[in-house]
PDB file of N, CA and C in Angstrom:
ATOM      1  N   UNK A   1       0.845  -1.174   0.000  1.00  0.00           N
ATOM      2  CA  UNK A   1       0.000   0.000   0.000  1.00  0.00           C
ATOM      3  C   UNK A   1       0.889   1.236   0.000  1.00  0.00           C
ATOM      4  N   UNK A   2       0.683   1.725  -1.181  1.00  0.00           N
ATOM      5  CA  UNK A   2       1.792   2.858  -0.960  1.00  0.00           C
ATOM      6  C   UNK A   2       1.286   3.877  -0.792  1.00  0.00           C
ATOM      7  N   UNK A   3       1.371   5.257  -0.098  1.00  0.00           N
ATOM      8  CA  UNK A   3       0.843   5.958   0.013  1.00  0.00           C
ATOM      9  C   UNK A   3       2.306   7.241   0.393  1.00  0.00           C
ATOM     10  N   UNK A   4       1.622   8.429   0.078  1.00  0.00           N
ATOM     11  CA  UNK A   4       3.006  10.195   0.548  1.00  0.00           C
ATOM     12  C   UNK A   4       2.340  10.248   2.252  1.00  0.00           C
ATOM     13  N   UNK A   5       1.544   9.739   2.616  1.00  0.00           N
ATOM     14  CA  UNK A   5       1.706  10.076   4.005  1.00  0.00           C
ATOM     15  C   UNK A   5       2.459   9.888   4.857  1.00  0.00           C
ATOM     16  N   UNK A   6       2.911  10.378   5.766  1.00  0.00           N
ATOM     17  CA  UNK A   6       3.908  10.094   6.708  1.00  0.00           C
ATOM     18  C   UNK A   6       3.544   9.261   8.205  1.00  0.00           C
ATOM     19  N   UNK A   7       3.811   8.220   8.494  1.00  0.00           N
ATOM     20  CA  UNK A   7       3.415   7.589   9.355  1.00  0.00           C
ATOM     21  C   UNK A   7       4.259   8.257  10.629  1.00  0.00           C
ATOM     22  N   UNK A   8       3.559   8.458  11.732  1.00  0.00           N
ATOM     23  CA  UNK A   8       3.548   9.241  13.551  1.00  0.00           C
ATOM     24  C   UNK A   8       2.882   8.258  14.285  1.00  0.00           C
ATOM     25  N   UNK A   9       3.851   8.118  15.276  1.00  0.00           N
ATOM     26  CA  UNK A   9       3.651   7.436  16.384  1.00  0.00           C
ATOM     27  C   UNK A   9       3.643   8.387  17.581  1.00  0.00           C
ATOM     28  N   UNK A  10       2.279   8.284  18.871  1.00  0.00           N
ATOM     29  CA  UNK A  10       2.323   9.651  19.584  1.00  0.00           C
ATOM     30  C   UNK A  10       2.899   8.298  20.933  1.00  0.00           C
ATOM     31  N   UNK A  11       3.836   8.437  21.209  1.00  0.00           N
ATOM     32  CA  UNK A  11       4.223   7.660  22.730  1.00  0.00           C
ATOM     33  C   UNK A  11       4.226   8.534  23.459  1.00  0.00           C
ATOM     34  N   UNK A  12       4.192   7.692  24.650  1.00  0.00           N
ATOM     35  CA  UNK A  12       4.657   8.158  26.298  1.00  0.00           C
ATOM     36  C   UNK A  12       4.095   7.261  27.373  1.00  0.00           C
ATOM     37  N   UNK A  13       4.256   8.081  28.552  1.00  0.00           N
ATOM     38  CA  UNK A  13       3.613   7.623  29.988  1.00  0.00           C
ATOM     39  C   UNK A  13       2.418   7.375  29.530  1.00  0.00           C
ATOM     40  N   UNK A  14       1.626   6.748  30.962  1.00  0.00           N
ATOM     41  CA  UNK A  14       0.015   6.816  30.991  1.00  0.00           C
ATOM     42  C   UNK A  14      -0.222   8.028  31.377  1.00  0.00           C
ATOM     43  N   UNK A  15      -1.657   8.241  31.126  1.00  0.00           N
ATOM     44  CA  UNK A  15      -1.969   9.840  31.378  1.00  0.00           C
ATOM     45  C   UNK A  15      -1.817  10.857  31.145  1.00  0.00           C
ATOM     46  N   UNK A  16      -0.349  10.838  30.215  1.00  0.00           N
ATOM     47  CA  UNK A  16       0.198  12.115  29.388  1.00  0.00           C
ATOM     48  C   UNK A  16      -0.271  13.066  28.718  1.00  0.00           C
ATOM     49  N   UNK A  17      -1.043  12.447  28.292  1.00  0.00           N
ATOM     50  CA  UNK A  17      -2.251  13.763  27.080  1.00  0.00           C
ATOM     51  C   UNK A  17      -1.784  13.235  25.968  1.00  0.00           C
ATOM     52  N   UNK A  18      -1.564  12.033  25.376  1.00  0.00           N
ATOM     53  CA  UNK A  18      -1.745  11.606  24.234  1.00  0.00           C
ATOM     54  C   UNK A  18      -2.634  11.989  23.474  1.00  0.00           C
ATOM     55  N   UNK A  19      -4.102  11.013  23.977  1.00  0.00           N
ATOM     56  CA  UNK A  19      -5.225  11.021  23.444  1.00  0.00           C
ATOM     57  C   UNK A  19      -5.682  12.445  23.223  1.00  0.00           C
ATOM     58  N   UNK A  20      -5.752  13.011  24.327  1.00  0.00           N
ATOM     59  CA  UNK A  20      -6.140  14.689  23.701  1.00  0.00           C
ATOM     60  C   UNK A  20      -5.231  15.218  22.839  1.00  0.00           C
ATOM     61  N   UNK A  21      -3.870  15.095  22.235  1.00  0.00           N
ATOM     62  CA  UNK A  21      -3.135  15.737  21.751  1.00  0.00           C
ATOM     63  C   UNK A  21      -3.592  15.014  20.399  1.00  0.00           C
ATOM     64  N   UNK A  22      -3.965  13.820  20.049  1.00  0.00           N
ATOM     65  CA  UNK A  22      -4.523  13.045  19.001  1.00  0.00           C
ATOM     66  C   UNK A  22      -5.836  13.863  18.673  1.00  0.00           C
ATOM     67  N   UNK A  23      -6.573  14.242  19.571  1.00  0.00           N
ATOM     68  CA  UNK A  23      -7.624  14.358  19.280  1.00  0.00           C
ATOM     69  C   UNK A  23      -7.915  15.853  18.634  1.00  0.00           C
ATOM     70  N   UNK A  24      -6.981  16.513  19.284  1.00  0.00           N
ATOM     71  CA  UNK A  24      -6.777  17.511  18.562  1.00  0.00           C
ATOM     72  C   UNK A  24      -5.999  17.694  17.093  1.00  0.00           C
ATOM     73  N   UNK A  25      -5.358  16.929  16.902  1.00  0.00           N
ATOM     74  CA  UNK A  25      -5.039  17.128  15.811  1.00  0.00           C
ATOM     75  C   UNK A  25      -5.622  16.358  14.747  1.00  0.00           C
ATOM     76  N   UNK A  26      -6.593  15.803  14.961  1.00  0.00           N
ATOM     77  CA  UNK A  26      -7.339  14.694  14.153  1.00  0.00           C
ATOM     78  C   UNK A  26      -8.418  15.289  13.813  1.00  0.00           C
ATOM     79  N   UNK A  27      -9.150  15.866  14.983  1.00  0.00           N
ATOM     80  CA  UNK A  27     -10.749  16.301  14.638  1.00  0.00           C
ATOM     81  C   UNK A  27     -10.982  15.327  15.344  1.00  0.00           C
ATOM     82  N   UNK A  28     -10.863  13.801  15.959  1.00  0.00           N
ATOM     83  CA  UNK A  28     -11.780  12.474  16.185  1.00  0.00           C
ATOM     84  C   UNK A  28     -12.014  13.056  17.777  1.00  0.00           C
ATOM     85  N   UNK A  29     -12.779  12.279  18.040  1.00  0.00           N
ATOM     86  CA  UNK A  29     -13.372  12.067  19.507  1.00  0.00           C
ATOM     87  C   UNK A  29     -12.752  10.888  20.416  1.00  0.00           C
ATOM     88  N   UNK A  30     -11.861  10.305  20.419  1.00  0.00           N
ATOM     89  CA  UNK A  30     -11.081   8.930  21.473  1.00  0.00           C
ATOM     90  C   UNK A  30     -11.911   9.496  22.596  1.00  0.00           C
ATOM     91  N   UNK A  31     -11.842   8.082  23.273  1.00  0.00           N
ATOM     92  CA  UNK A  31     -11.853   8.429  25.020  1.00  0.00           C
ATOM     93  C   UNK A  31     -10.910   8.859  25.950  1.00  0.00           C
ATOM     94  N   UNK A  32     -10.947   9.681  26.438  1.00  0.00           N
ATOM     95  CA  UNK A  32     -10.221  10.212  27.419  1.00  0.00           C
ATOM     96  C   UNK A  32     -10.708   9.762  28.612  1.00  0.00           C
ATOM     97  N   UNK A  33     -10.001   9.326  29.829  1.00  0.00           N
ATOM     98  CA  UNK A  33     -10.357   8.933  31.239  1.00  0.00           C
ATOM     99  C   UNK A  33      -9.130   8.755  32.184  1.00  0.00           C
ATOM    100  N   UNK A  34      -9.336   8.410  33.383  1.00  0.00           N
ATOM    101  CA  UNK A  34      -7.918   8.662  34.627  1.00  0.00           C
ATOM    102  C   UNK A  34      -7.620   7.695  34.549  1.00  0.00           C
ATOM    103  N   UNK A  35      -7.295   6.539  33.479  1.00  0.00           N
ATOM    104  CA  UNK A  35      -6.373   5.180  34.132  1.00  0.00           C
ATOM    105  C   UNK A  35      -5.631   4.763  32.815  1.00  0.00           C
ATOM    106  N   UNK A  36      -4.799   3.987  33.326  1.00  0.00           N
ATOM    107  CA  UNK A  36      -4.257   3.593  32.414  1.00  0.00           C
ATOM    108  C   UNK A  36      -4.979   2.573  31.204  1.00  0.00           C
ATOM    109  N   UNK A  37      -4.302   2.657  29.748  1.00  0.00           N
ATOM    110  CA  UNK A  37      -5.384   1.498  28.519  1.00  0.00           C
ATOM    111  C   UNK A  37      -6.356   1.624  28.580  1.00  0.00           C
ATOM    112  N   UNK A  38      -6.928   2.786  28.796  1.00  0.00           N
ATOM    113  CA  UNK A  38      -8.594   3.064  28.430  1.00  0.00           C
ATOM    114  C   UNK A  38      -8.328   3.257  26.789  1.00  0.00           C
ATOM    115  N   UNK A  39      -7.080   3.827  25.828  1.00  0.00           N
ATOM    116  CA  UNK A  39      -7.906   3.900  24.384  1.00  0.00           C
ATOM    117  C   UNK A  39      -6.906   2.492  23.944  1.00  0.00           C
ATOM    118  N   UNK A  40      -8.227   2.000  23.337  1.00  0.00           N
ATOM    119  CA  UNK A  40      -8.118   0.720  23.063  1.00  0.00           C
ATOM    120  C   UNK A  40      -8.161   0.080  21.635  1.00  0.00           C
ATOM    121  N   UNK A  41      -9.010   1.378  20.684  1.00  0.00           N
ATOM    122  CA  UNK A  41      -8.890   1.443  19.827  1.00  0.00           C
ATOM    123  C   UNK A  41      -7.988   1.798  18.684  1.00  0.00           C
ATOM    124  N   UNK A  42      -7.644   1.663  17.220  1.00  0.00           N
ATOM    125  CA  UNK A  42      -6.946   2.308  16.543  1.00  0.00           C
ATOM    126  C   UNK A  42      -7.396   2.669  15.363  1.00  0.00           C
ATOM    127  N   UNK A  43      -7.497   4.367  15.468  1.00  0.00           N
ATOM    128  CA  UNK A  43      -7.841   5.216  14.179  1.00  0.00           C
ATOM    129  C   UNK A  43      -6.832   5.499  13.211  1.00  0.00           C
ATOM    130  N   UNK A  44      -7.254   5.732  12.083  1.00  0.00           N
ATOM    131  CA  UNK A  44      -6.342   6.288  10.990  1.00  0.00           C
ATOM    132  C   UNK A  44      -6.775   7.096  10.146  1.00  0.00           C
TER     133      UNK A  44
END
């Protein structure tokens, strides 16, 4: 599958603000919550 997009990986701690930092830059809605492996899903 070839594609010009550039593949990003967002790591870190638990709790970091991943998901909100995803979510902001996506437009999507993930879940956000206080524990650890609440997003469980994977968007693209």
């Amino acid at each position: 599958m070839a594609t010009n997009l550039p593949l990003i990986a967002l790591m870190g701690n638990p709790n970091s603000g991943k998901t909100a930092i995803f979510n902001l830059l996506t437009g999507m809605n993930q879940k956000v919550s206080n524990y650890p492996g609440i997003t469980v899903e994977q968007r693209r």
